[in-house]
C-alpha atoms as a PDB file:
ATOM      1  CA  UNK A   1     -15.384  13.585 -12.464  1.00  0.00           C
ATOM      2  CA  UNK A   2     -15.435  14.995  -8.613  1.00  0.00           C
ATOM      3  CA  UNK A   3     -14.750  13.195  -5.579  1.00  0.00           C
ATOM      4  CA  UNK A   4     -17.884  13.073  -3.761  1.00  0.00           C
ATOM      5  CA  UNK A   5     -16.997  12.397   0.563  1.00  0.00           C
ATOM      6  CA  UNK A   6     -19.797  10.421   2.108  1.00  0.00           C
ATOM      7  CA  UNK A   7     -20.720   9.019   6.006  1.00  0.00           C
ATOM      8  CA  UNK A   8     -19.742   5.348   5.035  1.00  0.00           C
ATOM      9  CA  UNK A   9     -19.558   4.315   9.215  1.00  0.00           C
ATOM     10  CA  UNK A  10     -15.611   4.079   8.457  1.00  0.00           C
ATOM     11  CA  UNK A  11     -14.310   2.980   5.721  1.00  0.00           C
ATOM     12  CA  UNK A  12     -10.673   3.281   6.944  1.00  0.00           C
ATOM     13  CA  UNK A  13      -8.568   0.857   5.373  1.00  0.00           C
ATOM     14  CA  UNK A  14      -5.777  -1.902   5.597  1.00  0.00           C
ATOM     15  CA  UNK A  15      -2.301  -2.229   4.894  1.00  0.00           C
ATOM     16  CA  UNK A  16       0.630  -4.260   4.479  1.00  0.00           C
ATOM     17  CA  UNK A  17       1.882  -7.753   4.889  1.00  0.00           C
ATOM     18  CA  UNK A  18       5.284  -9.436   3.253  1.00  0.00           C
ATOM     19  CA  UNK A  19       8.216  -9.584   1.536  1.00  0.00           C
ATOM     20  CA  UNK A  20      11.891 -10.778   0.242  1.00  0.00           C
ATOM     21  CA  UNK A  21      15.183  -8.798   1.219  1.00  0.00           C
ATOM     22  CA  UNK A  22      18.727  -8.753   1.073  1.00  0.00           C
ATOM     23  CA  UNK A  23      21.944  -8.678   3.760  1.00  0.00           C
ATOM     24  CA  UNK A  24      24.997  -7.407   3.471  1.00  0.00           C
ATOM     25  CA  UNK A  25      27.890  -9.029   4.863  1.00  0.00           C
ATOM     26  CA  UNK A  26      31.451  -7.791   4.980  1.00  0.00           C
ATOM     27  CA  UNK A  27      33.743 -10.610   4.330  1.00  0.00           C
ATOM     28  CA  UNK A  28      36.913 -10.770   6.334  1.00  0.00           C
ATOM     29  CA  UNK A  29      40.127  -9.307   4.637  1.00  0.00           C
ATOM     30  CA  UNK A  30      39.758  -6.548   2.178  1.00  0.00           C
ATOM     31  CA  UNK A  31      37.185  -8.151  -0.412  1.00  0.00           C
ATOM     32  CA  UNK A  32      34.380  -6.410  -1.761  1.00  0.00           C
ATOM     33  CA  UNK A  33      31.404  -6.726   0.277  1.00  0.00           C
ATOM     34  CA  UNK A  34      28.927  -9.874  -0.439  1.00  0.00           C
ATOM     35  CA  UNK A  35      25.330  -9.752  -0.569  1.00  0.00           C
ATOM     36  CA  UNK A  36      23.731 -12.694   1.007  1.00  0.00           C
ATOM     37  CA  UNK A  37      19.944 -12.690  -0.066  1.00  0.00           C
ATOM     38  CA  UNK A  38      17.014 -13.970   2.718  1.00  0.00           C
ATOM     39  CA  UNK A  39      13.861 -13.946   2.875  1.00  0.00           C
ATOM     40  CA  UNK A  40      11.816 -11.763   5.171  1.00  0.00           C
ATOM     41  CA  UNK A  41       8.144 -11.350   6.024  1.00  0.00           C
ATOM     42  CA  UNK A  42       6.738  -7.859   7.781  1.00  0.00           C
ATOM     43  CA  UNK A  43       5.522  -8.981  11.542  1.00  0.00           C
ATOM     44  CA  UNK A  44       4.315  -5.288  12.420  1.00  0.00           C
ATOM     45  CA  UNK A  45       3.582  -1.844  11.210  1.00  0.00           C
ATOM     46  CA  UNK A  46       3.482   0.852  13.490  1.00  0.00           C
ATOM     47  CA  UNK A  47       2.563   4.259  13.313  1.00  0.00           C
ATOM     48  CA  UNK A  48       3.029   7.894  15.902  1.00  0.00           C
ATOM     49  CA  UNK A  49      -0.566   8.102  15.682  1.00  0.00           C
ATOM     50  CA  UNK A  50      -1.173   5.346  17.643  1.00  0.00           C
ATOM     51  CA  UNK A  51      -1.942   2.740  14.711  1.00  0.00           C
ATOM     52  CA  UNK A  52      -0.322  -0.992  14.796  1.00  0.00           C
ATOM     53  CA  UNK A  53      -0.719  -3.466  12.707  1.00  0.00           C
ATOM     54  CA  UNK A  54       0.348  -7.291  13.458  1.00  0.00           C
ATOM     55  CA  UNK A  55       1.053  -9.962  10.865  1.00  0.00           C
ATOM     56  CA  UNK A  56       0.107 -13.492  11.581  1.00  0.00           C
ATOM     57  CA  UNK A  57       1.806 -16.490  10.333  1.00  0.00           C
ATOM     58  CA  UNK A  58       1.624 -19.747   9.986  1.00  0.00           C
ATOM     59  CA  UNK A  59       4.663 -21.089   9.264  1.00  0.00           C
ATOM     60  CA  UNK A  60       5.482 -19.016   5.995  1.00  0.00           C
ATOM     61  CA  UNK A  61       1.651 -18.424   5.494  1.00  0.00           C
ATOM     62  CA  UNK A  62       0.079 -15.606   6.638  1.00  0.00           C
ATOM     63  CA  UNK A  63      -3.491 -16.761   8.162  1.00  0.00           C
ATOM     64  CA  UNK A  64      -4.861 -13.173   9.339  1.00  0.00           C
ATOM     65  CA  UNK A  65      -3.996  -9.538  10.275  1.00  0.00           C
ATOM     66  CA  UNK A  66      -4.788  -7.689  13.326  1.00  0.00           C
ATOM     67  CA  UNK A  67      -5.356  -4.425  13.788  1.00  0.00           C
ATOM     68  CA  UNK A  68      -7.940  -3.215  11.351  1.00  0.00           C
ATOM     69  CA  UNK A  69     -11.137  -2.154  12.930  1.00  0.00           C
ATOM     70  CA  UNK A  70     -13.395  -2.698   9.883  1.00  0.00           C
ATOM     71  CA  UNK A  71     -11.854  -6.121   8.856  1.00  0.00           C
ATOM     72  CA  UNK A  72     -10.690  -8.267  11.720  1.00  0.00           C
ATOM     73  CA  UNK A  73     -10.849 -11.550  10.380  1.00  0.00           C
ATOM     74  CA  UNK A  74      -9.326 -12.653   6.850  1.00  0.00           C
ATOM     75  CA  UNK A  75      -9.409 -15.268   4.334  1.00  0.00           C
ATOM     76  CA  UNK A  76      -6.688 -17.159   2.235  1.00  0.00           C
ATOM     77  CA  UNK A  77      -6.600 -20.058  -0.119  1.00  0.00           C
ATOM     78  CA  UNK A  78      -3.318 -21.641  -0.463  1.00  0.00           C
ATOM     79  CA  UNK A  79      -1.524 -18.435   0.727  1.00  0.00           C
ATOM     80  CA  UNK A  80      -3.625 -15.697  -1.243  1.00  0.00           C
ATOM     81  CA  UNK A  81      -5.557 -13.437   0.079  1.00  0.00           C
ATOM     82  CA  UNK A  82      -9.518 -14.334  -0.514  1.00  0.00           C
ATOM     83  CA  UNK A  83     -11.530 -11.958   1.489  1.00  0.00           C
ATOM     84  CA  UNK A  84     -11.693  -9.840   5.038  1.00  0.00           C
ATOM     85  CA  UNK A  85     -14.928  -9.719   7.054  1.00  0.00           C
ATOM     86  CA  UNK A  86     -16.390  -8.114   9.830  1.00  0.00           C
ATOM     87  CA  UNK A  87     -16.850 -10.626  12.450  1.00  0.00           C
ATOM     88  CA  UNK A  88     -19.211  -8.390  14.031  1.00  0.00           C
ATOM     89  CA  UNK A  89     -21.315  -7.562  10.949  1.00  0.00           C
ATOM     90  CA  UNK A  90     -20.833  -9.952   8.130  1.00  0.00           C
ATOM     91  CA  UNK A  91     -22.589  -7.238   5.915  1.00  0.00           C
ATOM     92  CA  UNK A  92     -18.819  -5.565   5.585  1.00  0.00           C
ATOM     93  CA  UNK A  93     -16.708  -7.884   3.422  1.00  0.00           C
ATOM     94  CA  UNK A  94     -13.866  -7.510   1.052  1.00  0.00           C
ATOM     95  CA  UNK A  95     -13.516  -9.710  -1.826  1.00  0.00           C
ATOM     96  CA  UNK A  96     -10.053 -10.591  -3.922  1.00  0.00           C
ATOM     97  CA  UNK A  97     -10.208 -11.973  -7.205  1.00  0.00           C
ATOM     98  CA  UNK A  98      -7.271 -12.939  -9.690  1.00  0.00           C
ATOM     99  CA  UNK A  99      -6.549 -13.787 -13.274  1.00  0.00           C
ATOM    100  CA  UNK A 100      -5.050 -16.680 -14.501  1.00  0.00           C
ATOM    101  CA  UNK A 101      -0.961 -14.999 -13.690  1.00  0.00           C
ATOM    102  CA  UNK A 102      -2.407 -14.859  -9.838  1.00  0.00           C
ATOM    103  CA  UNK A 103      -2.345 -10.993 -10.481  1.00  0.00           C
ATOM    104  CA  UNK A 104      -5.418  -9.496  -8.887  1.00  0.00           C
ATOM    105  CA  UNK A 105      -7.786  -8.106 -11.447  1.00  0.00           C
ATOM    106  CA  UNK A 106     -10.702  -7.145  -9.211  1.00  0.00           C
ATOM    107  CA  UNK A 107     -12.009  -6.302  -5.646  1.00  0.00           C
ATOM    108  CA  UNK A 108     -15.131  -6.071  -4.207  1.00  0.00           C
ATOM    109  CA  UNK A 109     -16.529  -4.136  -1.599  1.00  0.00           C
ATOM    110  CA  UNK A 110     -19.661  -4.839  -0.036  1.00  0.00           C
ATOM    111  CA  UNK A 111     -21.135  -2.986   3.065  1.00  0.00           C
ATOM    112  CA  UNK A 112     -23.899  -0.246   3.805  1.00  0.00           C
ATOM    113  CA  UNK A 113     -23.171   3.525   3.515  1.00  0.00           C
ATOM    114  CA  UNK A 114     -24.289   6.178   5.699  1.00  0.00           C
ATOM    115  CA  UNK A 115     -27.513   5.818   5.493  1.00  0.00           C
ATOM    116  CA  UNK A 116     -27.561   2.396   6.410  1.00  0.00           C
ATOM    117  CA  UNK A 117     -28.362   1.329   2.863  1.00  0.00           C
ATOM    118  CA  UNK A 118     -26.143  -1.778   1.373  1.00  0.00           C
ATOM    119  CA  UNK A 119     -23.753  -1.335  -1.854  1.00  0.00           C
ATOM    120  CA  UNK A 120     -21.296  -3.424  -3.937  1.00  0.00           C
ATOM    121  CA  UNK A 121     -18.703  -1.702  -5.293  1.00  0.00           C
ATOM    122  CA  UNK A 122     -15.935  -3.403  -7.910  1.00  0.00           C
ATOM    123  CA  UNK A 123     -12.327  -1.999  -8.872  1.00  0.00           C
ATOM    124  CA  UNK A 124     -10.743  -3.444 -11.649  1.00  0.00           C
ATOM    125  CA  UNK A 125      -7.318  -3.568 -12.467  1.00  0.00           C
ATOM    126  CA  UNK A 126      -5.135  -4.086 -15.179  1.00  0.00           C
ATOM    127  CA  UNK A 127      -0.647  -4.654 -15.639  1.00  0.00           C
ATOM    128  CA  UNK A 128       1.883  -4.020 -18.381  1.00  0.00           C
ATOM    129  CA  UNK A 129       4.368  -6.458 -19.872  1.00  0.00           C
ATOM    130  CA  UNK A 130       5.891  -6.827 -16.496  1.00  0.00           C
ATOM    131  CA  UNK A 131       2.959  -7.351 -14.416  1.00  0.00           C
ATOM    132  CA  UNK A 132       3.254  -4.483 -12.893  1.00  0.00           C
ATOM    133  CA  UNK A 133       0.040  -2.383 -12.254  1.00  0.00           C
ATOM    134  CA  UNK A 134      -0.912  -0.190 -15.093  1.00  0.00           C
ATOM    135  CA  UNK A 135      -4.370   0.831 -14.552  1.00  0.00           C
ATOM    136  CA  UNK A 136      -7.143   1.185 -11.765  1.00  0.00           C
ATOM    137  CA  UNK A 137     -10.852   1.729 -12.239  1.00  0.00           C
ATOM    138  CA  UNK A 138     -12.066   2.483  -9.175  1.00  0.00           C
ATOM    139  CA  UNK A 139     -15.708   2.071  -7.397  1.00  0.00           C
ATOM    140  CA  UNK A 140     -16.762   2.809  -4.102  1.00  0.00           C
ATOM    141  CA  UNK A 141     -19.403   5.289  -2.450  1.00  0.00           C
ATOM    142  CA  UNK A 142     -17.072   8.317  -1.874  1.00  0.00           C
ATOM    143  CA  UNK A 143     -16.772   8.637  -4.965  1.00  0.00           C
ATOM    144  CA  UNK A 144     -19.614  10.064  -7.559  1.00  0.00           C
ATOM    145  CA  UNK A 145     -18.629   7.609 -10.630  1.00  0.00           C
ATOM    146  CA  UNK A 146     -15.728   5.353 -11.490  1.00  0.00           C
ATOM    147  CA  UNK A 147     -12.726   6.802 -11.169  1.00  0.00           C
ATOM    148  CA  UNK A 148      -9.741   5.879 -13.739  1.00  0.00           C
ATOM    149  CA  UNK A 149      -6.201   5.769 -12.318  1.00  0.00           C
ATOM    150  CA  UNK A 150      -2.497   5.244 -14.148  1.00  0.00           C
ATOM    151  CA  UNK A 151       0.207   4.095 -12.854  1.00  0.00           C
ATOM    152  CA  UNK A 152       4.156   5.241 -14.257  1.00  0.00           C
ATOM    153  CA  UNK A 153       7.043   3.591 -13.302  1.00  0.00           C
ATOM    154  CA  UNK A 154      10.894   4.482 -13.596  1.00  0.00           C
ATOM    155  CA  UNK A 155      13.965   1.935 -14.861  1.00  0.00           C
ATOM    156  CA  UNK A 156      13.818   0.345 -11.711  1.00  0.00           C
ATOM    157  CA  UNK A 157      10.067  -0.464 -11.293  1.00  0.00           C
ATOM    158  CA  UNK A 158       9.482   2.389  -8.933  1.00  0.00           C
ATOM    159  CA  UNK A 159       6.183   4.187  -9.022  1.00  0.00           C
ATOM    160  CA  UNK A 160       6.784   7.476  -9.847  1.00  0.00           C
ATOM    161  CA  UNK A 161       4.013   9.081 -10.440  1.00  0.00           C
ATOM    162  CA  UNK A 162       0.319   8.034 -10.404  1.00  0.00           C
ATOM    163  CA  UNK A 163      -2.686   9.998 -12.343  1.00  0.00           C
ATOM    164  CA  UNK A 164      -6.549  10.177 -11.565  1.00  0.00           C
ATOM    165  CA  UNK A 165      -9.292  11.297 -14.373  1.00  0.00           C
ATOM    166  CA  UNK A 166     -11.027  13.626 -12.472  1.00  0.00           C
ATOM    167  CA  UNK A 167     -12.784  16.924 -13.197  1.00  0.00           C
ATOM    168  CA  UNK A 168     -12.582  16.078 -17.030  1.00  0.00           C
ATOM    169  CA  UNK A 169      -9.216  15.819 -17.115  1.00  0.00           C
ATOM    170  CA  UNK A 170      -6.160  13.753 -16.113  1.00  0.00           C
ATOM    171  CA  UNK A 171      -4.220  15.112 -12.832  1.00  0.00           C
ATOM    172  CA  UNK A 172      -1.059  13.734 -11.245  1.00  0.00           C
ATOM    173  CA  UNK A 173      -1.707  13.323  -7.720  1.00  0.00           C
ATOM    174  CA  UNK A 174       0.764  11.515  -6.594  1.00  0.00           C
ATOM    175  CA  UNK A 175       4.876  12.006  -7.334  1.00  0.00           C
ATOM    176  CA  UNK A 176       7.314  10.088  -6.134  1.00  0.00           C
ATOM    177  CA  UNK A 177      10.608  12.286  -6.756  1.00  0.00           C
ATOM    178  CA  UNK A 178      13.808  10.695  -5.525  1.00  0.00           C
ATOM    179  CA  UNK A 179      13.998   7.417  -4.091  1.00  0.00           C
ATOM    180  CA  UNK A 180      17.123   5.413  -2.012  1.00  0.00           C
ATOM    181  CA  UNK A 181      18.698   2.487  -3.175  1.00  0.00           C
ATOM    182  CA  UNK A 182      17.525   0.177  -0.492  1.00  0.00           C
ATOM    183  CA  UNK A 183      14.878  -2.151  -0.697  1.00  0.00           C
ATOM    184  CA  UNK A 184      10.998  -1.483   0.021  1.00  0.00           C
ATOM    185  CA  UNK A 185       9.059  -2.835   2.311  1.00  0.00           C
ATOM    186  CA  UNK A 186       7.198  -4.734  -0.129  1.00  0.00           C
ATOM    187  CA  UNK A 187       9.332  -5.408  -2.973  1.00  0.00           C
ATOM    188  CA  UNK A 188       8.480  -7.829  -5.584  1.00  0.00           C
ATOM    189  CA  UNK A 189       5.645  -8.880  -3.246  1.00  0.00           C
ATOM    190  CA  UNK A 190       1.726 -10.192  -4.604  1.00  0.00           C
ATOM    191  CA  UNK A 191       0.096  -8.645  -1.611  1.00  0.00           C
ATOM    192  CA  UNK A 192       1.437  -4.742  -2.584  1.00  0.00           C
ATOM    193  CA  UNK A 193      -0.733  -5.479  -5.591  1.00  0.00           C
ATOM    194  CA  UNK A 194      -3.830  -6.753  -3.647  1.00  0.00           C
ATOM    195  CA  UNK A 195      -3.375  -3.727  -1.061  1.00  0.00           C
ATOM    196  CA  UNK A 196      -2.289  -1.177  -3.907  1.00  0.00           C
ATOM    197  CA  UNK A 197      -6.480   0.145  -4.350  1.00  0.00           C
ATOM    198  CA  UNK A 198      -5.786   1.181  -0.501  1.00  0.00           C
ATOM    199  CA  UNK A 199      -2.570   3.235  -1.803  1.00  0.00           C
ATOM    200  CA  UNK A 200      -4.614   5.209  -4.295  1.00  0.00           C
ATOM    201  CA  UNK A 201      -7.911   5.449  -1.774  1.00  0.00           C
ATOM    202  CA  UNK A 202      -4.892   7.258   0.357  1.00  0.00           C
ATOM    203  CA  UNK A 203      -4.117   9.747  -2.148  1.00  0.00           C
ATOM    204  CA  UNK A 204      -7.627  10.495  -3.470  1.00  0.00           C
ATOM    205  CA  UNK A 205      -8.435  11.614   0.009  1.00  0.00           C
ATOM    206  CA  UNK A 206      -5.038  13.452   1.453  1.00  0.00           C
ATOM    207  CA  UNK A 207      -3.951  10.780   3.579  1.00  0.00           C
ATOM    208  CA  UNK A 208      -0.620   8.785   3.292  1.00  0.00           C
ATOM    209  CA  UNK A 209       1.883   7.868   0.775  1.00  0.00           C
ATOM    210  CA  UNK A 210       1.815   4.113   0.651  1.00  0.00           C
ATOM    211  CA  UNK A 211       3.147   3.488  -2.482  1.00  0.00           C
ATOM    212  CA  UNK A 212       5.893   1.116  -0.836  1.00  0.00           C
ATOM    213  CA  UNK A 213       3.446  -1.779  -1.572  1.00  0.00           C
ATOM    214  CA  UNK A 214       4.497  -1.055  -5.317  1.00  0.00           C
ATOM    215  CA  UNK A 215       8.032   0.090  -5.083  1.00  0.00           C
ATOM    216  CA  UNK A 216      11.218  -1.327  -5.400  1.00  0.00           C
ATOM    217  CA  UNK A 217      12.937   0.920  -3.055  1.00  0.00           C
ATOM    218  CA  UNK A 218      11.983   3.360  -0.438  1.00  0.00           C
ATOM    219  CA  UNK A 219      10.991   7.341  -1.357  1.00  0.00           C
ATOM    220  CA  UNK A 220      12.924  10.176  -0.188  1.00  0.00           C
ATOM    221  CA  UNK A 221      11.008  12.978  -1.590  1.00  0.00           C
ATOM    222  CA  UNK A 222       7.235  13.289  -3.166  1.00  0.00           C
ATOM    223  CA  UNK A 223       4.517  15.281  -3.752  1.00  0.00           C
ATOM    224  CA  UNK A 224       0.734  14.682  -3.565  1.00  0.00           C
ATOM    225  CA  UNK A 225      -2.234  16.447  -4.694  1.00  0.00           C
ATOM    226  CA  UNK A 226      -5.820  16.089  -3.023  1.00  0.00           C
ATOM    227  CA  UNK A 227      -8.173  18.565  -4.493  1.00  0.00           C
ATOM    228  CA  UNK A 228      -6.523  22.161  -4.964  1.00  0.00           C
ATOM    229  CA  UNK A 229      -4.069  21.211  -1.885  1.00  0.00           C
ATOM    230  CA  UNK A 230      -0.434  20.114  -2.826  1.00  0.00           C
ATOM    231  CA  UNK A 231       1.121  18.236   0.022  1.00  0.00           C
ATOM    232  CA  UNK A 232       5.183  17.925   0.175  1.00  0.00           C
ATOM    233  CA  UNK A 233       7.227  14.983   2.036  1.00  0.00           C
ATOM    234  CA  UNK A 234       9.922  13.879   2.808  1.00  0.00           C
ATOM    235  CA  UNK A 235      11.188  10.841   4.699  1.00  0.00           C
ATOM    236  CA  UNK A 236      14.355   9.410   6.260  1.00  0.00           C
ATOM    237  CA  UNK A 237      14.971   6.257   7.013  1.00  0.00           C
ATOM    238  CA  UNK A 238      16.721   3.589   9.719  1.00  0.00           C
ATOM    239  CA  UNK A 239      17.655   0.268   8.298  1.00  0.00           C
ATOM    240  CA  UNK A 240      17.735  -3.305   9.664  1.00  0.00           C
ATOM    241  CA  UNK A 241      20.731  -5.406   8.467  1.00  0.00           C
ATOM    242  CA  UNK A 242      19.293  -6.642   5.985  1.00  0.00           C
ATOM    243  CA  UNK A 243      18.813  -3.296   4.072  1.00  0.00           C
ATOM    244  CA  UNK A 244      14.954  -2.993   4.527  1.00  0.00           C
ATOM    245  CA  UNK A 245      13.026  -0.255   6.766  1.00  0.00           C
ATOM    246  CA  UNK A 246      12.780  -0.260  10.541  1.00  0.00           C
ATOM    247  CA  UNK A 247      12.001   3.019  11.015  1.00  0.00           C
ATOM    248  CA  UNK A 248      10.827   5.948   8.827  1.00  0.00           C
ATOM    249  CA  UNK A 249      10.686  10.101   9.673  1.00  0.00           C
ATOM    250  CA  UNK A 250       8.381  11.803   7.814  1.00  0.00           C
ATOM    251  CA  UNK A 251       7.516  15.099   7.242  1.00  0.00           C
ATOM    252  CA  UNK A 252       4.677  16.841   5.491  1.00  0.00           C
ATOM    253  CA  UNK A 253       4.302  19.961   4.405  1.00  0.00           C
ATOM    254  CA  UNK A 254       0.539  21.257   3.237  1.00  0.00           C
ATOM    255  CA  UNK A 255       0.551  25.681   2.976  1.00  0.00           C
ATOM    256  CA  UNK A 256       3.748  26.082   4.622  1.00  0.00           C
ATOM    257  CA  UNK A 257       2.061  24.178   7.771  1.00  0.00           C
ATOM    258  CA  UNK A 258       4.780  21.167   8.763  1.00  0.00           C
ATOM    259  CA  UNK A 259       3.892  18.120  10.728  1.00  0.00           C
ATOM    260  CA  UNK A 260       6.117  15.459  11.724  1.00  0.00           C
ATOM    261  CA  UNK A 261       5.375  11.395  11.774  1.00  0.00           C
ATOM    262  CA  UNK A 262       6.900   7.906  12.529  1.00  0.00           C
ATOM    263  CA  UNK A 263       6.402   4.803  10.951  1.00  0.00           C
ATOM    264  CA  UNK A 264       8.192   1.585  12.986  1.00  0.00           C
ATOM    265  CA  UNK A 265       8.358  -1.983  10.696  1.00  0.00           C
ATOM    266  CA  UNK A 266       9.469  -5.466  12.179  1.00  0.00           C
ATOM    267  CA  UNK A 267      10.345  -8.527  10.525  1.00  0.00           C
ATOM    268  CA  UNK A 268      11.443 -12.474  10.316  1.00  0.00           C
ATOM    269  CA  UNK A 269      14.071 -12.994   8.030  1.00  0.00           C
ATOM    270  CA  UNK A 270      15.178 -15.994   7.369  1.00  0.00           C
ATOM    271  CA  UNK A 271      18.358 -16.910   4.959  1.00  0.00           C
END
């Protein structure tokens, strides 16, 4: 199976949203240090290209997301994610649905490609014993067929490395190769899964690495493949108190050709 790139009048999708974390505290005297565990939910993303993206809440709910030029306005049902539309064209929607766990087992795309002519397209998902993602069929009009996608994780529920069926055979394209022992943006978090098809759309394509809405803690080092291109990174990171990302330097290497990029988080945490 080959990737097939189509005019789909921008298909450029989302991101993000929340999360749990942990604070260290240093305890007067000589003791050990004690964790003290909150709870934290992303309020922005940020990126040196000139992307933001801003979280809205109510109270501990999120209600919508801003920032997203082909989704502005999005749905939930008692705190889970639903659908996003396009206030300006309703024809552009984005449809969630879940099994009975409340793990997401399919989404929906609906819109018109680039010649103007409408599609649905499903992904379907499925998890191993620890309801962690497993496997990805994926539909949408860049790509010829259905493309099949597996996901590996190490001890600590990391992604490390994720596989596509493509050109009659299965490829890594994606490997995650050292990782720190802080905690992800996203950790332990239902709306990584609901935004993971956007991770693998990433890789498919040679964009970013967002596997942090899968991983436990936050990647060092990977690797990426997009067609016959191999992309290294590497990131370093600046921490809130808590532990969790506030800042992230990445670089990327593709034929011995570096560029440099910044991605900025903020977030309530609350003990």
């Amino acid at each position: 199976m080959s990737l097939k790139l189509l005019n789909t009048t921008g298909l450029a999708f989302m991101l993000f949203v929340s999360f749990s974390c942990k604070k260290k505290q240093i305890v007067v005297g000589e003791e050990e240090p004690v964790e003290v565990k909150a709870t934290c939910s992303i309020t922005s993303n940020g990126r040196s290209e000139g992307i933001r993206y801003d979280f809205i809440y109510d109270e501990a709910t999120m209600v919508n997301i801003n920032g997203f030029n082909d989704f502005d306005t999005f749905i939930y049902e008692g705190g889970v994610l639903r659908k996003g539309i396009n206030s300006r064209d309703k024809s552009y929607s984005v449809t969630f649905f879940y099994d009975a766990k409340k793990l997401l087992n399919k989404v929906v795309f609906d819109g018109k490609d680039g010649q103007n002519k409408p599609f649905s397209h499903a992904t379907t998902l499925t998890y191993n014993a620890s309801n962690r993602i497993e496997s990805m069929k994926l539909g949408l009009p860049i790509f010829d067929d259905m493309v099949d996608t597996r996901f590996n994780y190490d001890a600590k529920g990391n992604l490390q490395t994720l596989s596509a069926y493509l050109d009659g055979q299965w490829q890594t394209i994606l490997e995650n190769t050292a990782f720190d022992e802080k905690s992800a943006p996203y950790k332990n978090q239902q709306i990584g899964q609901v935004l993971s098809y956007f991770m693998v759309y990433s890789v498919l394509t040679g964009g970013n690495n967002l596997s942090y809405f899968l991983n436990q803690n936050n990647v060092k080092t990977a690797r990426m493949k997009s067609g016959n291109t191999t992309i290294a990174l590497s990131y370093t990171y600046q921490y809130n108190e808590y532990g969790y990302p506030v800042k992230s330097e990445i670089t990327r290497t593709v034929n011995n050709k570096i560029t440099s990029l910044s991605e900025y988080f903020t977030y309530l945490c609350k003990k």
